[in-house]
Protein backbone atom coordinates (compact mmCIF):
# COMPACT_ATOMS: atom_id res chain seq x y z
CA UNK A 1 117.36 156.70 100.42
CA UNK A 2 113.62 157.20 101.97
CA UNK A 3 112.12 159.19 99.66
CA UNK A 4 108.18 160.81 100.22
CA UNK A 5 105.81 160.79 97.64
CA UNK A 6 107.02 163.55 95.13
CA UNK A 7 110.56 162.23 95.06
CA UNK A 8 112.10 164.65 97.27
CA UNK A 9 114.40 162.73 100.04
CA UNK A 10 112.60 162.60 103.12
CA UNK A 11 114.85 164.49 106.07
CA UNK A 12 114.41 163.01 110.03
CA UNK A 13 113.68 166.03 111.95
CA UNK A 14 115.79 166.47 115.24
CA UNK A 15 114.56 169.22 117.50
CA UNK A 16 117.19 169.98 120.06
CA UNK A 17 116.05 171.77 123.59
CA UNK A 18 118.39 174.05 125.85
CA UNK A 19 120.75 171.96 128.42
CA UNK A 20 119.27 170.21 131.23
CA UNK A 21 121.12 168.32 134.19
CA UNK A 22 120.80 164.72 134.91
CA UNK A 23 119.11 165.96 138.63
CA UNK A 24 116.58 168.08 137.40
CA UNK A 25 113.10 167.55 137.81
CA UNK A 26 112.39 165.06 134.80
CA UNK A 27 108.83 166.85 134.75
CA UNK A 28 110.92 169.81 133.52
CA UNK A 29 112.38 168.11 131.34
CA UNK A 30 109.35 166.69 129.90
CA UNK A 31 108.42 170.21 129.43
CA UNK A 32 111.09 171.44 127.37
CA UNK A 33 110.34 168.60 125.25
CA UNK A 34 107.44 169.40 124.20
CA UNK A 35 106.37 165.71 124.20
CA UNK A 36 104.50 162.44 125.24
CA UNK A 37 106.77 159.57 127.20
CA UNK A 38 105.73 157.50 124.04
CA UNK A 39 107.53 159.85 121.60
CA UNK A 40 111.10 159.47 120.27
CA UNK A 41 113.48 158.37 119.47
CA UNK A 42 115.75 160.68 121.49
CA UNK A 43 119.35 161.35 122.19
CA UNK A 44 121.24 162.72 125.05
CA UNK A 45 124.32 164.25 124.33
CA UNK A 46 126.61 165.09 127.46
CA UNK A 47 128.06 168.90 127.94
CA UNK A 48 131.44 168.24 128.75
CA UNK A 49 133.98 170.81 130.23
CA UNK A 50 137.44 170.75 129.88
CA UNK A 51 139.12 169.69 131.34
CA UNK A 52 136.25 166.73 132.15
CA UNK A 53 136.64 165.10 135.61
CA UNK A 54 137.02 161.04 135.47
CA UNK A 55 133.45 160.76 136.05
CA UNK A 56 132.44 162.61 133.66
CA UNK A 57 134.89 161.41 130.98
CA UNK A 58 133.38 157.85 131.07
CA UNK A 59 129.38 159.20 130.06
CA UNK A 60 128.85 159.38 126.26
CA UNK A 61 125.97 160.37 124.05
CA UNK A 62 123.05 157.83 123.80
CA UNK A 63 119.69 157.35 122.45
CA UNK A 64 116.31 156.79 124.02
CA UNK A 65 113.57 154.52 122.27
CA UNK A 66 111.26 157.09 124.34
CA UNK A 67 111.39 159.88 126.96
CA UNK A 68 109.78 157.33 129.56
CA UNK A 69 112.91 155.34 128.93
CA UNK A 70 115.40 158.16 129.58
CA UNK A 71 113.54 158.46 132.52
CA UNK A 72 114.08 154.80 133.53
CA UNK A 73 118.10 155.47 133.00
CA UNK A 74 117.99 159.09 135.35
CA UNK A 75 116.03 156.77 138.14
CA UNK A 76 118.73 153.67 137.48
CA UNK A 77 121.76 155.73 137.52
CA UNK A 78 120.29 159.03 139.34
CA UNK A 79 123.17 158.31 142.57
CA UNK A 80 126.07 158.15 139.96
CA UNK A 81 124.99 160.91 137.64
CA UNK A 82 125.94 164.71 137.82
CA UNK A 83 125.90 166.01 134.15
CA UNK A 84 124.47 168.64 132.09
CA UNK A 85 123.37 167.16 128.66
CA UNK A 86 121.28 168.38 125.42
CA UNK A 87 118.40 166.39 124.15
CA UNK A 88 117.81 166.15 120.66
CA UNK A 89 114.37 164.18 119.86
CA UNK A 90 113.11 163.53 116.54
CA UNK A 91 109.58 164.89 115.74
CA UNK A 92 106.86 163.39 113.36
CA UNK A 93 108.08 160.19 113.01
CA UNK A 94 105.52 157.81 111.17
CA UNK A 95 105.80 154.09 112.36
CA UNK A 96 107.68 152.86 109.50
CA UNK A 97 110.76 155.33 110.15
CA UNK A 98 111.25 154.75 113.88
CA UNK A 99 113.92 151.93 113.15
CA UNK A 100 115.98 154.57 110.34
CA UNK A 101 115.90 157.52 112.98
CA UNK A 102 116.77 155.14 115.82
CA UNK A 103 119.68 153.79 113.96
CA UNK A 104 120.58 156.97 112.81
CA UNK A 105 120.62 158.65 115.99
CA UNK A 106 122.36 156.02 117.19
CA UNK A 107 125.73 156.72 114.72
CA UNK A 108 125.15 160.33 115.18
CA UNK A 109 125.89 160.08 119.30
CA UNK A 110 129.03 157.81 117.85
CA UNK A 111 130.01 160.93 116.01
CA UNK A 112 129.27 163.25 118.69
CA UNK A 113 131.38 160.97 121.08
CA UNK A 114 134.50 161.15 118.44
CA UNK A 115 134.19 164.70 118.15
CA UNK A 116 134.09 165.83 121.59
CA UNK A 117 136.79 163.58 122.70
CA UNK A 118 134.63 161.31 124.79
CA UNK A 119 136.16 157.99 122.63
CA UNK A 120 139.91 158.72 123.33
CA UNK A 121 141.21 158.48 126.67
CA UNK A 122 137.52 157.81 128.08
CA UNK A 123 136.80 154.16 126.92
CA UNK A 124 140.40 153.49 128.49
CA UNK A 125 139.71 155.66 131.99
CA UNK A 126 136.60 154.29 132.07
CA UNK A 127 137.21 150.72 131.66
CA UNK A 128 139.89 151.22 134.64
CA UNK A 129 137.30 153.28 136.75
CA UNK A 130 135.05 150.07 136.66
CA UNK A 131 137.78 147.58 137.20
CA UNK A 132 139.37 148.96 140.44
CA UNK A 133 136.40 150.87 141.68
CA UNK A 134 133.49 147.93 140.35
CA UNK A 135 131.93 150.63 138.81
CA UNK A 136 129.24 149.93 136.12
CA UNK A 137 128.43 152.15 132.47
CA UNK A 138 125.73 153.93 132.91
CA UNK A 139 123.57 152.62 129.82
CA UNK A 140 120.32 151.36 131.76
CA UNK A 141 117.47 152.20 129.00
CA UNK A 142 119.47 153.26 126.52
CA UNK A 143 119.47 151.57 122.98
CA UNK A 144 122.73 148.90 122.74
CA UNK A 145 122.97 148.86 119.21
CA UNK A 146 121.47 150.46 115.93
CA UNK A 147 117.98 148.08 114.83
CA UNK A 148 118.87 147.97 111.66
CA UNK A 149 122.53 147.73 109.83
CA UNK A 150 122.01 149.37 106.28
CA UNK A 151 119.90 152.87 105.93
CA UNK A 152 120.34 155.93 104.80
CA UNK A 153 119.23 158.94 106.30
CA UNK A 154 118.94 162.62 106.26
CA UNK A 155 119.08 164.36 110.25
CA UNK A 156 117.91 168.07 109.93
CA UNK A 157 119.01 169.56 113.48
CA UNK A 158 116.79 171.93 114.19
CA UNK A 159 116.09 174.73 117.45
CA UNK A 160 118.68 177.23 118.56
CA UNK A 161 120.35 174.73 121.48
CA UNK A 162 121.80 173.15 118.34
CA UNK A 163 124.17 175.91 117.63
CA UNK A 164 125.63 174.69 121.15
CA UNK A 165 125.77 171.79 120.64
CA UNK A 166 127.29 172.16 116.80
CA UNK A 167 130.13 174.32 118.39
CA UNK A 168 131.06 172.18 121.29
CA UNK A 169 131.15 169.51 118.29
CA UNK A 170 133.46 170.75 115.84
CA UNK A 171 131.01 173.12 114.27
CA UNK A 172 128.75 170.14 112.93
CA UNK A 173 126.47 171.21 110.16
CA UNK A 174 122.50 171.57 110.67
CA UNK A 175 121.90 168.94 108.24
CA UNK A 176 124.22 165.56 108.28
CA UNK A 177 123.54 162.73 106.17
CA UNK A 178 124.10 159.04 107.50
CA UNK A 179 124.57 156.37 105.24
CA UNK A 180 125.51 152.14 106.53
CA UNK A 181 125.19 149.12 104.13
């Protein structure tokens, strides 16, 4: 595992931010952030009611090299999008651990998905939403698959939209290790 200098593991710091909606101003949204467009990684995690509509049902978490490319993905997809969503974004990445959070992120929206349901039925309704309706995913931007295949990794979910997001997800605890290889 990444350790820092004194032998203590190193911990990926994800700061989560109140829900947003996919049509909001992204300038708000840049606000709540706190951030540059050049900072990230990031993840979007959808807010889901229950029951969700078909629509809805078919849009899963995701991560973001940047906010600029979230962005990108609201401007691609803004006609076919209508969803609240939390952002979690990692802050003070160094250069070196971009890749590790990225990837990490990147199994932590898979969890997120399982969790809330959004792997089940969706992936099925989805896949027959597209077929009879030509319908695309709506994954412009987002990150296809994790850069790198074996890491290990500490997330520390930080901020109080996390409790939200931790109860709508099977009360997930603050800090989650992820381990591939």
């Amino acid at each position: 595992m990444t350790k820092n200098q004194g032998g203590d593991l190193e911990k990926i710091k994800v700061r989560w931010v109140d829900t947003m909606h996919t049509g909001d101003d992204f300038d708000l949204i840049l606000q709540a952030l706190e951030v540059g467009l050049d900072e990230g990684p990031l993840m979007l995690v959808p807010r889901r009611r229950r029951p969700a509509p078909q629509a809805e049902a078919s849009y899963h978490a995701q991560v973001f090299e940047n906010p600029d490319w979230l962005r990108a993905h609201f401007s691609e997809h803004e006609s076919e999008l209508n969803h609240e969503f939390w952002i979690g974004i990692c802050e003070n990445l160094d250069c070196q651990r971009r890749d590790t959070a990225t990837a990490a992120l990147w199994h932590f929206c898979r969890l997120t998905d399982a969790l809330a349901g959004r792997n089940k039925k969706g992936r099925r309704l989805a896949q027959s939403i597209r077929e009879n309706k030509g319908e695309r995913e709506l994954t412009y931007g987002a990150i296809p698959a994790p850069p790198q295949d074996s890491f290990d990794a500490v997330l520390e979910n930080v901020g109080d939209a996390f409790d939200d997001v931790a109860l709508l997800h099977k009360d997930l605890p603050r800090t989650i290790l992820i381990s591939r290889g």
